[in-house]
C-alpha atoms as a PDB file:
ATOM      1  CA  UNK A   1      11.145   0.857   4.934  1.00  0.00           C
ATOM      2  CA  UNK A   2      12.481  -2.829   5.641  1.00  0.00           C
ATOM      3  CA  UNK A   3      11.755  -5.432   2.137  1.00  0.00           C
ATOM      4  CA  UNK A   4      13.500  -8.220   3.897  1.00  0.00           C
ATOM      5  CA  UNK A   5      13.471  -8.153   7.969  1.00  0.00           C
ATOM      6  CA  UNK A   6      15.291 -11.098   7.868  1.00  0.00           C
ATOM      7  CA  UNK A   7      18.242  -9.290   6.381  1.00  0.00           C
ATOM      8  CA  UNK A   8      17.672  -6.384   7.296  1.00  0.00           C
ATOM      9  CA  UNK A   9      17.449  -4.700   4.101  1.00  0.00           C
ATOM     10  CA  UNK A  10      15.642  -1.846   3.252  1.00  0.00           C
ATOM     11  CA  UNK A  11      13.673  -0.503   0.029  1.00  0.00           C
ATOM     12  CA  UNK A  12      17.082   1.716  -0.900  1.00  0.00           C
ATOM     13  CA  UNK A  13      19.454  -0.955  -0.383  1.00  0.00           C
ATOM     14  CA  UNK A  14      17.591  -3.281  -2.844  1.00  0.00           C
ATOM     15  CA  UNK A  15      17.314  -0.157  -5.571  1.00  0.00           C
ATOM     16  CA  UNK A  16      20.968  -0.057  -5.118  1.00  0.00           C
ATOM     17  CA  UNK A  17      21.271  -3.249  -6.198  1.00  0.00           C
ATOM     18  CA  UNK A  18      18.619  -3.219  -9.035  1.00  0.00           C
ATOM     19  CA  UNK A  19      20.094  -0.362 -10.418  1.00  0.00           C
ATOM     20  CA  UNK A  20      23.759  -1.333 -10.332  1.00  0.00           C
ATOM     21  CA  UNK A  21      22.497  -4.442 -12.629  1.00  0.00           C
ATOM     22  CA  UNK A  22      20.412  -6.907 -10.406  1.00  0.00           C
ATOM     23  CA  UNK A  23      17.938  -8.620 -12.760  1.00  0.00           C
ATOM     24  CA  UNK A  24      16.970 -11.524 -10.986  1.00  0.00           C
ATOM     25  CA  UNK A  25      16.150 -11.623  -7.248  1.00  0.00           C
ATOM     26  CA  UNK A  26      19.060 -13.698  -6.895  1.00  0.00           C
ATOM     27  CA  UNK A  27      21.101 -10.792  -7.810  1.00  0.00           C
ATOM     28  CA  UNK A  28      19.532  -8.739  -5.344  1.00  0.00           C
ATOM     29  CA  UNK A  29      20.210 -11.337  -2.589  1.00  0.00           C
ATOM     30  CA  UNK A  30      24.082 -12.041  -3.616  1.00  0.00           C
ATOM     31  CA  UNK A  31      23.780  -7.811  -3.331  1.00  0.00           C
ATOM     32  CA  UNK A  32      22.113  -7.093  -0.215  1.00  0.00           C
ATOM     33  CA  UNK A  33      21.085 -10.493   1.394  1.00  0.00           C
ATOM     34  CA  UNK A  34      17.496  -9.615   0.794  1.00  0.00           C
ATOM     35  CA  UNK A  35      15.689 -12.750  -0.127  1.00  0.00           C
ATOM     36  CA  UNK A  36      18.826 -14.787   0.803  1.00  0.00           C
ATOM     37  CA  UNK A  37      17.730 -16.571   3.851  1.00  0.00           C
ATOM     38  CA  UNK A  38      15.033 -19.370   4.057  1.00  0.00           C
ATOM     39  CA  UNK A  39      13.144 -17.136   6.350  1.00  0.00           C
ATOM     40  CA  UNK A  40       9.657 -16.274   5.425  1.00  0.00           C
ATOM     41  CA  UNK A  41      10.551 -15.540   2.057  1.00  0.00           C
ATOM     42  CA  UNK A  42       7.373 -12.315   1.661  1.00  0.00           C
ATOM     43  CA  UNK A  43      10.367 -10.359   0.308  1.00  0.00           C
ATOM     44  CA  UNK A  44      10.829 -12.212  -2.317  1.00  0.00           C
ATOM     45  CA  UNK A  45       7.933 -10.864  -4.522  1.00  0.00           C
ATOM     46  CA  UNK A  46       8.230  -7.760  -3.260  1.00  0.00           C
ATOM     47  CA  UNK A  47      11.937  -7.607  -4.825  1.00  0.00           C
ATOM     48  CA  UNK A  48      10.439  -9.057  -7.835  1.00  0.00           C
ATOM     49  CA  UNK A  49       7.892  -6.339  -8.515  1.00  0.00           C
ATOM     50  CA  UNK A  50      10.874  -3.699  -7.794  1.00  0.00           C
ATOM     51  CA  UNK A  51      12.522  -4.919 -10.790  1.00  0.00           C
ATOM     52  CA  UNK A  52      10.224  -5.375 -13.091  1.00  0.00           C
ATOM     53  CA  UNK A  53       9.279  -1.997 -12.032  1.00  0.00           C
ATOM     54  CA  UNK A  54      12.497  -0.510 -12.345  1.00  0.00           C
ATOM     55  CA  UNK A  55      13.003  -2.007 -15.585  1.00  0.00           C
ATOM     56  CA  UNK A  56       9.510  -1.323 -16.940  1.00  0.00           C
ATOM     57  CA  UNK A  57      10.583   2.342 -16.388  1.00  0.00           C
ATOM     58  CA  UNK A  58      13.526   2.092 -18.619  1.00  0.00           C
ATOM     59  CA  UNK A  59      12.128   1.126 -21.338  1.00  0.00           C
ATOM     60  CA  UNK A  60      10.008   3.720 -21.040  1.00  0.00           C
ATOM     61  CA  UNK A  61      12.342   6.431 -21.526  1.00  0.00           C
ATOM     62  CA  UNK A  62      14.611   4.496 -24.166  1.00  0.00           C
ATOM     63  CA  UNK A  63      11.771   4.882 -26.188  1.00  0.00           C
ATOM     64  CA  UNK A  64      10.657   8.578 -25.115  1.00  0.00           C
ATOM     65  CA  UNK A  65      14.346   9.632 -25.812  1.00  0.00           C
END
């Protein structure tokens, strides 16, 4: 599924990104060009709540291991 039809960029391209390191959603659009353009810009909290997602899960298991 598409996060950002402006770019193009689809729900595994912006994990890609997010988990090689992407903190910000800036990160994620220098990755992947989600979020990049001044388009519409309904990506953008969509590729927020990603992250914190992603990194909310992390944390998770740092502290379950």
């Amino acid at each position: 599924m598409y996060v950002c039809i402006c770019a193009a960029a689809t729900e595994d391209q912006v994990q890609l990104c997010i988990t090689a390191g992407a903190h910000t959603a800036k990160q994620v659009a220098m990755g992947c060009g989600a979020g990049k353009g001044r388009g519409c810009g309904l990506c953008r909290d969509r590729i927020k709540s990603m992250i914190e997602k992603h990194y909310s899960e992390c944390e998770v298991e740092q502290i379950s291991a």
